[in-house]
N, C-alpha and C. Protein backbone atom coordinates (compact mmCIF):
# COMPACT_ATOMS: atom_id res chain seq x y z
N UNK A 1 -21.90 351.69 313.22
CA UNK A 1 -21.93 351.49 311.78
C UNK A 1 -21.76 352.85 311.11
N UNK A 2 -20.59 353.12 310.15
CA UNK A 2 -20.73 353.80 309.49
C UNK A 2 -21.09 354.62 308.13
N UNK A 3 -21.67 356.13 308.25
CA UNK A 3 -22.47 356.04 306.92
C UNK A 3 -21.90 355.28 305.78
N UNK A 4 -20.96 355.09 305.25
CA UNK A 4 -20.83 353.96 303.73
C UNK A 4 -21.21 352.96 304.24
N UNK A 5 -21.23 352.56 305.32
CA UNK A 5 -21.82 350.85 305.81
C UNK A 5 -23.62 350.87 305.20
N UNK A 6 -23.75 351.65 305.91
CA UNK A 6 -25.42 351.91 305.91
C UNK A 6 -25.79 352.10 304.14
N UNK A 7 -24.90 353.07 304.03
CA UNK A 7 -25.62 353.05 302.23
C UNK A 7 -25.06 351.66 301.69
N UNK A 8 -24.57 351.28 301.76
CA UNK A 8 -23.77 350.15 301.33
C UNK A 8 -25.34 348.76 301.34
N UNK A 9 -25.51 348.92 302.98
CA UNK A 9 -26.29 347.98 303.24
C UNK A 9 -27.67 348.50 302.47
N UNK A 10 -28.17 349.59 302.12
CA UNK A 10 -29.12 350.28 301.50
C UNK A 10 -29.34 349.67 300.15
N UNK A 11 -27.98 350.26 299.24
CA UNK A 11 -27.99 349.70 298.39
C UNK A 11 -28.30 347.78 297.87
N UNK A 12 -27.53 347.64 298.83
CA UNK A 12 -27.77 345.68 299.27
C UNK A 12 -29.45 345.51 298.82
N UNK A 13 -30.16 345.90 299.95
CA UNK A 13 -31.59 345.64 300.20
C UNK A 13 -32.09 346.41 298.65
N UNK A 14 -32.08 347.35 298.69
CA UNK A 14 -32.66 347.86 296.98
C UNK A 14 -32.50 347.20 296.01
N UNK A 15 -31.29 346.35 295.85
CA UNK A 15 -31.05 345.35 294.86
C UNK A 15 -31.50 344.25 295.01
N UNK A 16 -31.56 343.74 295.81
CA UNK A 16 -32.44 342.17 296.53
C UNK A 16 -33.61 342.78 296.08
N UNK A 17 -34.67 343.84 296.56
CA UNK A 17 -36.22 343.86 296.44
C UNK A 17 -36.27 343.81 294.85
N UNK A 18 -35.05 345.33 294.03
CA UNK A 18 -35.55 344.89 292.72
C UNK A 18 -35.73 343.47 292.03
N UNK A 19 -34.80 342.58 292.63
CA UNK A 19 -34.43 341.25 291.72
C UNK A 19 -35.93 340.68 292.30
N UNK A 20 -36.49 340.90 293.09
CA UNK A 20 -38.09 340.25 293.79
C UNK A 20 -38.95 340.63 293.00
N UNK A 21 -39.09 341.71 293.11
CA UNK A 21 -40.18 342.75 291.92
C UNK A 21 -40.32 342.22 290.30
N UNK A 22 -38.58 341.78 290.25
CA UNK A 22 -38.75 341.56 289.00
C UNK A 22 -39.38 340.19 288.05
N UNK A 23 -39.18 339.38 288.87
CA UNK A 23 -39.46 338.04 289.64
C UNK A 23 -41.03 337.85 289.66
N UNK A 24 -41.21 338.70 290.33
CA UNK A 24 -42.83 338.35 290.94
C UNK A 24 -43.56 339.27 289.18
N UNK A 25 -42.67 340.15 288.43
CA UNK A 25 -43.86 340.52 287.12
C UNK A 25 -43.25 339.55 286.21
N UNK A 26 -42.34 338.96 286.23
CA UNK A 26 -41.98 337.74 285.50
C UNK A 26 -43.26 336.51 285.60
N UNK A 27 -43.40 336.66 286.80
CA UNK A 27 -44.00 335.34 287.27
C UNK A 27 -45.87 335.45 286.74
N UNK A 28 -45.92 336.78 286.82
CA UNK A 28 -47.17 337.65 286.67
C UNK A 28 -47.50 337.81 284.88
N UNK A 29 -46.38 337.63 284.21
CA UNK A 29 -46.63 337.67 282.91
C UNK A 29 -46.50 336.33 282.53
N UNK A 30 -46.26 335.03 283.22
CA UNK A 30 -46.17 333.98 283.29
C UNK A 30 -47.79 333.50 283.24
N UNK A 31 -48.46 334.14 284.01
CA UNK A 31 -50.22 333.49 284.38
C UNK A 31 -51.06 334.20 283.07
N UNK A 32 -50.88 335.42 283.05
CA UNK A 32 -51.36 336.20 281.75
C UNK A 32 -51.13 335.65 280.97
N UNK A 33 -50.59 334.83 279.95
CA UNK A 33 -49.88 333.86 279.12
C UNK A 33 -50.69 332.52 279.54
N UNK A 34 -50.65 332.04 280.42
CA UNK A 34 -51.51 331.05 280.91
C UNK A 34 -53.24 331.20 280.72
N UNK A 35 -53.21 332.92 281.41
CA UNK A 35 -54.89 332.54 281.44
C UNK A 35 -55.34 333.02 279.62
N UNK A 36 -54.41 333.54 278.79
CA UNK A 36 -54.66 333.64 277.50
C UNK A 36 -55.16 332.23 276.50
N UNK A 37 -54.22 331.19 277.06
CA UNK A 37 -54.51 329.50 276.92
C UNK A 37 -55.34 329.30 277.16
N UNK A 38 -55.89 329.73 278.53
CA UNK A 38 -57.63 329.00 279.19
C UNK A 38 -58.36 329.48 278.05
N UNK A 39 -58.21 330.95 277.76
CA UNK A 39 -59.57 331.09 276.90
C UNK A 39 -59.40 330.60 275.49
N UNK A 40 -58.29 330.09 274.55
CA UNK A 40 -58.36 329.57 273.60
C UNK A 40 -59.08 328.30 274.11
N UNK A 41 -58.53 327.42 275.09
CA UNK A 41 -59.33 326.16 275.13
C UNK A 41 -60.70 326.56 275.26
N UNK A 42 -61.13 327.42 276.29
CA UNK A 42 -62.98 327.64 276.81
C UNK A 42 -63.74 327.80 275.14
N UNK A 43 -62.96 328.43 273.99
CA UNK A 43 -63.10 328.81 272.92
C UNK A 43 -63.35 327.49 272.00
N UNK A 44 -62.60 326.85 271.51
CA UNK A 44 -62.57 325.46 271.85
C UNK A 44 -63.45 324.38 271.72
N UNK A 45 -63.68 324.79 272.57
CA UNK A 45 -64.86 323.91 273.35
C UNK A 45 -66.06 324.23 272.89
N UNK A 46 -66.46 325.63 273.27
CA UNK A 46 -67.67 326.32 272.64
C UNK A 46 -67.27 326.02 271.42
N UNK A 47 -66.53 325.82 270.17
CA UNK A 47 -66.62 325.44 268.91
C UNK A 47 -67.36 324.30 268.74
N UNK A 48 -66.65 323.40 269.65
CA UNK A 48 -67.12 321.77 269.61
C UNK A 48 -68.56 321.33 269.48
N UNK A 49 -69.06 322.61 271.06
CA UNK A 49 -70.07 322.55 271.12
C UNK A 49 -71.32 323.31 269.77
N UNK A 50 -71.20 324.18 269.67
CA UNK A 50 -72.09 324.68 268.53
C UNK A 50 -71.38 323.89 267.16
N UNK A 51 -70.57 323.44 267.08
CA UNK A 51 -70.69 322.82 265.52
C UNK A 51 -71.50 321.03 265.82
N UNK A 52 -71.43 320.61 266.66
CA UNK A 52 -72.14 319.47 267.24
C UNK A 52 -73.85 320.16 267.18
N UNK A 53 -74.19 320.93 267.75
CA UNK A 53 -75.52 321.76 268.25
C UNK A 53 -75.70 321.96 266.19
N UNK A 54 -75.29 322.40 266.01
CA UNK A 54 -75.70 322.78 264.44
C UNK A 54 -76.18 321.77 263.32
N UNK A 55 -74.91 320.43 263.33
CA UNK A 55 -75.11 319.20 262.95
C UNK A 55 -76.05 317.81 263.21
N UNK A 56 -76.29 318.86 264.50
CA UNK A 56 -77.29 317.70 265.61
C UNK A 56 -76.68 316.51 266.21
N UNK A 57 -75.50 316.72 266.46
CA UNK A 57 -75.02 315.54 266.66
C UNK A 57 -74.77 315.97 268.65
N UNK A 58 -75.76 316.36 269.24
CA UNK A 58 -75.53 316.78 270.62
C UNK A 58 -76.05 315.81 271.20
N UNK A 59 -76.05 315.38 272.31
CA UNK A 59 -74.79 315.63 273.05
C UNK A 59 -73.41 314.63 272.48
N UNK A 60 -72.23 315.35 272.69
CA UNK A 60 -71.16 315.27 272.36
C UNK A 60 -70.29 314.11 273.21
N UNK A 61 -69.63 313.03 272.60
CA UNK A 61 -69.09 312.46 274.01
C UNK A 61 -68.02 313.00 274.62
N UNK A 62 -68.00 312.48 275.39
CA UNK A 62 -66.70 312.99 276.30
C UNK A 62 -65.22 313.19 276.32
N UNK A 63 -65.24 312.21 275.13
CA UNK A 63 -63.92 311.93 274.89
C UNK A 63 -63.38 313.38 274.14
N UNK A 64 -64.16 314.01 273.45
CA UNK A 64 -63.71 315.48 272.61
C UNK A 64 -63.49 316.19 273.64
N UNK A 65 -64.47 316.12 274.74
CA UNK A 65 -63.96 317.48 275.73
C UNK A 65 -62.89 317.46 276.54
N UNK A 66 -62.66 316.35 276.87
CA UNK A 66 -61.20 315.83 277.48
C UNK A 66 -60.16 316.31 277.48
N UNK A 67 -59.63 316.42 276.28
CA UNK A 67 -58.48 316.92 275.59
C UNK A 67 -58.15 318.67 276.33
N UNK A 68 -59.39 319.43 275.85
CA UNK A 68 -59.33 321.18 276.58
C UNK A 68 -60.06 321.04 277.81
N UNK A 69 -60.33 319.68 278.48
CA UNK A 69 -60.32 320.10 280.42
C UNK A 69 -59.47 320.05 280.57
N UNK A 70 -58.97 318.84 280.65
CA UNK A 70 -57.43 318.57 281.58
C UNK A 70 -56.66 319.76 281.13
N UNK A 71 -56.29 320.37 279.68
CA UNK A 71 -55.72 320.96 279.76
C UNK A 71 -55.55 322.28 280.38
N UNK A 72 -57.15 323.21 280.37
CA UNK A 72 -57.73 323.88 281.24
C UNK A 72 -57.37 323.87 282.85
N UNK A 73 -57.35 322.32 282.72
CA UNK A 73 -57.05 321.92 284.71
C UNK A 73 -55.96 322.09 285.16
N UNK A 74 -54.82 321.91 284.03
CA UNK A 74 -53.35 321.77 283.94
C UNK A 74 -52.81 323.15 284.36
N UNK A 75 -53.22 324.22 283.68
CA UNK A 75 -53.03 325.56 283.28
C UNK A 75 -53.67 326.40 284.82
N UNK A 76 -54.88 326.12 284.85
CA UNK A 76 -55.05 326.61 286.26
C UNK A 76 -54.44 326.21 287.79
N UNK A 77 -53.69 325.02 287.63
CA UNK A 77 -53.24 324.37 288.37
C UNK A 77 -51.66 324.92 288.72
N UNK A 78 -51.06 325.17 287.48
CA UNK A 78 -50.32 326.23 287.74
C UNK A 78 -49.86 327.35 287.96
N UNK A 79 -50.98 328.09 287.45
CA UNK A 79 -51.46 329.31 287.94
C UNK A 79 -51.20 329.58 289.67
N UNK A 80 -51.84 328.82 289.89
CA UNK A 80 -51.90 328.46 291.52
C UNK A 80 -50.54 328.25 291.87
N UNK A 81 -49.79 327.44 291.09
CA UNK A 81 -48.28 327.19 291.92
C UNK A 81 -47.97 328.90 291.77
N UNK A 82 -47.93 329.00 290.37
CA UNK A 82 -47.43 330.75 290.41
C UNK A 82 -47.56 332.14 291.72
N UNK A 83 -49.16 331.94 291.87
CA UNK A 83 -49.82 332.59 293.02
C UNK A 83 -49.24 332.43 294.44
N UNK A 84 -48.51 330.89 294.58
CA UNK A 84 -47.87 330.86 295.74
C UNK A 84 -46.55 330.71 295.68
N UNK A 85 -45.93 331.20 294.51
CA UNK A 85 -44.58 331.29 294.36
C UNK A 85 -44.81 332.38 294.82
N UNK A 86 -45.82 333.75 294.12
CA UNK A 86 -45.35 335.31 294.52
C UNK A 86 -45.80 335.65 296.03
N UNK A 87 -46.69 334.60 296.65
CA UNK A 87 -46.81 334.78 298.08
C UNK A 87 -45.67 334.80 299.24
N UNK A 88 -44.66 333.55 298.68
CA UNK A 88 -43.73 333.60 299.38
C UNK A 88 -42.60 334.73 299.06
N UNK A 89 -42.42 335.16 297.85
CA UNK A 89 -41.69 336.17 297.31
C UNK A 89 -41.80 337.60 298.02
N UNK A 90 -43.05 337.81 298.63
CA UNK A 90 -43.59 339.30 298.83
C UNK A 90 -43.79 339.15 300.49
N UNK A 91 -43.93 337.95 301.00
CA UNK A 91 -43.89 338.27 302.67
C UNK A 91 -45.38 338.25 303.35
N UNK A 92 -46.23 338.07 302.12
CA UNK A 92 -47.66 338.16 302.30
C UNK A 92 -48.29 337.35 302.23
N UNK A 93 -49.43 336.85 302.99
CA UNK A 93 -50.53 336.32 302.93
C UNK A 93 -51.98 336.34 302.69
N UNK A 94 -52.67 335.70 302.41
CA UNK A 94 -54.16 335.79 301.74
C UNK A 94 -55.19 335.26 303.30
N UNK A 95 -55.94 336.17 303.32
CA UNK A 95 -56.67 335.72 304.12
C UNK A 95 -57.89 334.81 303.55
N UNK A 96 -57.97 333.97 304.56
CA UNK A 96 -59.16 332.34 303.99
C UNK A 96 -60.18 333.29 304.29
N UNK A 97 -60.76 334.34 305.07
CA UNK A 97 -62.07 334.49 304.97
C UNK A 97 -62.52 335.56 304.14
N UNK A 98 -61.90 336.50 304.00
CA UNK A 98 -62.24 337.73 302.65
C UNK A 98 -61.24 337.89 301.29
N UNK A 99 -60.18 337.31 301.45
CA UNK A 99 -59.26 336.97 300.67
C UNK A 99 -57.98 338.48 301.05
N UNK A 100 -58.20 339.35 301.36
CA UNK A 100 -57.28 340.54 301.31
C UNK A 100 -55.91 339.94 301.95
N UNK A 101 -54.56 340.65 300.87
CA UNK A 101 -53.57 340.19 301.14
C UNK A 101 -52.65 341.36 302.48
N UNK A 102 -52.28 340.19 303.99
CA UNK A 102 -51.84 340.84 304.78
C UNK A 102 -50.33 340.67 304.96
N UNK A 103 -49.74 341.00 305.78
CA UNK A 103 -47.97 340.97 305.89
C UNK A 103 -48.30 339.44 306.82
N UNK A 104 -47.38 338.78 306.28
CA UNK A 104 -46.91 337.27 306.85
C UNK A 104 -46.67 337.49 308.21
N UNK A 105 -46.65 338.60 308.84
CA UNK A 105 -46.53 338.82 310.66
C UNK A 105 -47.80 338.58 311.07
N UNK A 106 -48.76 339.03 310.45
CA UNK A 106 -50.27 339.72 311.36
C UNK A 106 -50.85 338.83 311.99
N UNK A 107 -51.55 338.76 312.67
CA UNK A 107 -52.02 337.50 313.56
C UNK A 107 -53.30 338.05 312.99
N UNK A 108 -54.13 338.56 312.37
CA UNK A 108 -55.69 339.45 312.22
C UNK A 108 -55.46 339.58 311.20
N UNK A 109 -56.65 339.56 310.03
CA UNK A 109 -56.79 340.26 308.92
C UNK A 109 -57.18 341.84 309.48
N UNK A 110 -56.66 342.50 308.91
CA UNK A 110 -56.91 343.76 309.34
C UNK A 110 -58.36 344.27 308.59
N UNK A 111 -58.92 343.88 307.54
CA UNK A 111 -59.88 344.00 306.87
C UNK A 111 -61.25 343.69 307.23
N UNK A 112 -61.21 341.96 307.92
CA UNK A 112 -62.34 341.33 308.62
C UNK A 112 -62.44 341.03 309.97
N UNK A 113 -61.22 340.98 310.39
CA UNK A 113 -60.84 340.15 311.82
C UNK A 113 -60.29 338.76 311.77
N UNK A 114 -60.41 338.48 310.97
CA UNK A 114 -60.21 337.21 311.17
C UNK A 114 -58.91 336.39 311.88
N UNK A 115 -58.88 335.83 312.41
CA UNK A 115 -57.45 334.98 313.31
C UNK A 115 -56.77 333.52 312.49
N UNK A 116 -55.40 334.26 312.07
CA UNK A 116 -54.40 333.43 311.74
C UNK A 116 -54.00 332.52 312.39
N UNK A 117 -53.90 331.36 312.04
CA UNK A 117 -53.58 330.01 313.23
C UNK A 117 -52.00 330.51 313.13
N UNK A 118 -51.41 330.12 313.71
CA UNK A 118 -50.31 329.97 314.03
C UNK A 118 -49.34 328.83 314.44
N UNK A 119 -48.48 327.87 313.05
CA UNK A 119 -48.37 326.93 313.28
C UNK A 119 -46.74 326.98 313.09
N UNK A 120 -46.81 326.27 313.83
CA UNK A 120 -45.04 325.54 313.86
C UNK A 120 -45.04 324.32 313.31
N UNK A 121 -44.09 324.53 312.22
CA UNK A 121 -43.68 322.66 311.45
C UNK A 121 -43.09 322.63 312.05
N UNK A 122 -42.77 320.89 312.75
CA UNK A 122 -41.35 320.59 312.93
C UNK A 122 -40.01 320.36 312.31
N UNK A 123 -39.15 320.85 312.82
CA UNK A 123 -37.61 321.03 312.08
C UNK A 123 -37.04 319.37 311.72
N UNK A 124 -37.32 318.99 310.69
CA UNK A 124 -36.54 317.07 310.76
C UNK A 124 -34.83 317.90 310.24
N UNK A 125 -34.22 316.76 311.37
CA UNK A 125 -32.59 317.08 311.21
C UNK A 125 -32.42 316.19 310.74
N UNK A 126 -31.18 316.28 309.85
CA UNK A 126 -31.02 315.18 308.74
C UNK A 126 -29.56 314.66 309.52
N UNK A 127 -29.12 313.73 309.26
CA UNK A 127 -27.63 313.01 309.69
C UNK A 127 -26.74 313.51 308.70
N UNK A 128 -25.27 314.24 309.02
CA UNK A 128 -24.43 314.63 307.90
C UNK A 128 -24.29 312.76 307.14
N UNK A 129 -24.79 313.41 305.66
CA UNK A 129 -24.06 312.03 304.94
C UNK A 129 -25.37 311.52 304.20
N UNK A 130 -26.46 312.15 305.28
CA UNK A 130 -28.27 311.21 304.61
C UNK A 130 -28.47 311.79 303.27
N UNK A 131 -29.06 310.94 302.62
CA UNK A 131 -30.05 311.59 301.56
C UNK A 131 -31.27 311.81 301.75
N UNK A 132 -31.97 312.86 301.04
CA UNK A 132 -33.50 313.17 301.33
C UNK A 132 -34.00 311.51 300.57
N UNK A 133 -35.53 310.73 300.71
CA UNK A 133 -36.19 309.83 300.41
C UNK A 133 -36.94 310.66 299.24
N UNK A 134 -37.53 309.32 298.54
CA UNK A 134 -38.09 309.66 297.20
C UNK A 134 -39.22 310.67 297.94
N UNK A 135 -40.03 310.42 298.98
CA UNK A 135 -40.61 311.21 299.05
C UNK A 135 -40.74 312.63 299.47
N UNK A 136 -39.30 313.00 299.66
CA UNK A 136 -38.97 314.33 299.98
C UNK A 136 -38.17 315.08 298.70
N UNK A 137 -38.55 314.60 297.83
CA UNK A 137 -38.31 314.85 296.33
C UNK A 137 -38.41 316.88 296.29
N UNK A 138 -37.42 317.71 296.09
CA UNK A 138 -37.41 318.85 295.66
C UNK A 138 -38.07 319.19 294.36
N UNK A 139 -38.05 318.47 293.46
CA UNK A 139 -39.02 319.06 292.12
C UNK A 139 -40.34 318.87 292.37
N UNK A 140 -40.60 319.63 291.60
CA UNK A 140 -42.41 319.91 291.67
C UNK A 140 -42.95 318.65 291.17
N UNK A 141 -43.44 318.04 291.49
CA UNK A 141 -44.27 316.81 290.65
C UNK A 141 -45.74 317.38 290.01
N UNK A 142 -45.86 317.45 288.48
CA UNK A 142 -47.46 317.60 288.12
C UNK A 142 -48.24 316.97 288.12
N UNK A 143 -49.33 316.91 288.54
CA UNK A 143 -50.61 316.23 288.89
C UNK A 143 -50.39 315.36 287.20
N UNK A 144 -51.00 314.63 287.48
CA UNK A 144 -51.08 313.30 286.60
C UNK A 144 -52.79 313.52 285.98
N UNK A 145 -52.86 312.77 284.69
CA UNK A 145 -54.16 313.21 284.27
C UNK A 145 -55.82 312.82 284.96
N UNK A 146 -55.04 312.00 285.72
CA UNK A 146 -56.34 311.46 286.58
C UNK A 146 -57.03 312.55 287.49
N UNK A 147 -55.68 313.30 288.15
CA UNK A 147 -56.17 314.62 288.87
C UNK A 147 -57.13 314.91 288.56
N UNK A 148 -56.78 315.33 287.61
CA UNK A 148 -58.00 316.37 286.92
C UNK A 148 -59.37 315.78 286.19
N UNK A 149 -59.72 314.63 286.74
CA UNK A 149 -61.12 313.72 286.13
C UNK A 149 -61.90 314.76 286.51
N UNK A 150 -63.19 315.00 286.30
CA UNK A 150 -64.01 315.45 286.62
C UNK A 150 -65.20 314.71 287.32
N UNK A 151 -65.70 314.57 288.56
CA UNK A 151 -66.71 314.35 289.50
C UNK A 151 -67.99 313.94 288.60
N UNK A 152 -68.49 312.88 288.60
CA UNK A 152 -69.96 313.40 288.04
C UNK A 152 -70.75 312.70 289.21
């Protein structure tokens, strides 16, 4: 390979990582924007609540708070898709037992020890001509409002 190959290919990879970088603070000013929403709703809410608390009209039903959970639930919910959009973007992984982010190779958190399973999906081959089934649907589907009920 010769040197213009190599810078060539240099240049290649420098332009791919910037368009990643740029991507992943896109995606990053995407959640900031999001978690700015959470706190108008958490805000909100605490209104609901102290003007109810003031009037005496506490406890409040449920139906008022409804409106800024789900939406709350909605917002964090994507957050999360975001978080694992930039996971796959960067090559990295989160470790389940201390959380520190390692390179998608490591078999060990290097931080705790901890041991990465190591799994193989299986490859489904499709027949030239098939279509994917509704349930192999490429768009994101959003949780529906039931998702987000809250447990009591």
């Amino acid at each position: 390979m010769s040197f213009m190959d190599k810078f060539k290919q240099g240049v290649v990879e420098a332009g791919s990582k910037a368009k990643t970088l740029v991507e992943i603070n896109r995606i990053k000013l995407q959640n900031n924007s999001k978690k700015n929403e959470m706190e108008q709703q958490y805000q909100e809410i605490g209104k609901l609540v102290f003007d109810a608390a003031e009037e005496g009209r506490w406890p409040l039903p449920k139906e008022q708070f409804e409106q800024p959970i789900n939406h709350i639930l909605q917002l964090k919910w994507e957050i999360e898709q975001n978080l694992q959009l930039i996971q796959n973007l960067t090559d990295e992984k989160t470790c389940k037992s201390c959380g520190s982010r390692v390179s998608v190779n490591d078999r060990f958190c290097s931080k705790c020890g901890y041991t990465f399973e190591i799994t193989q999906e299986p490859v489904q081959i499709m027949e030239e001509g098939s279509q994917l089934s509704e349930n192999h649907n490429r768009d994101v589907n959003l949780p529906q409002d039931s998702d987000y009920k809250r447990k009591e």
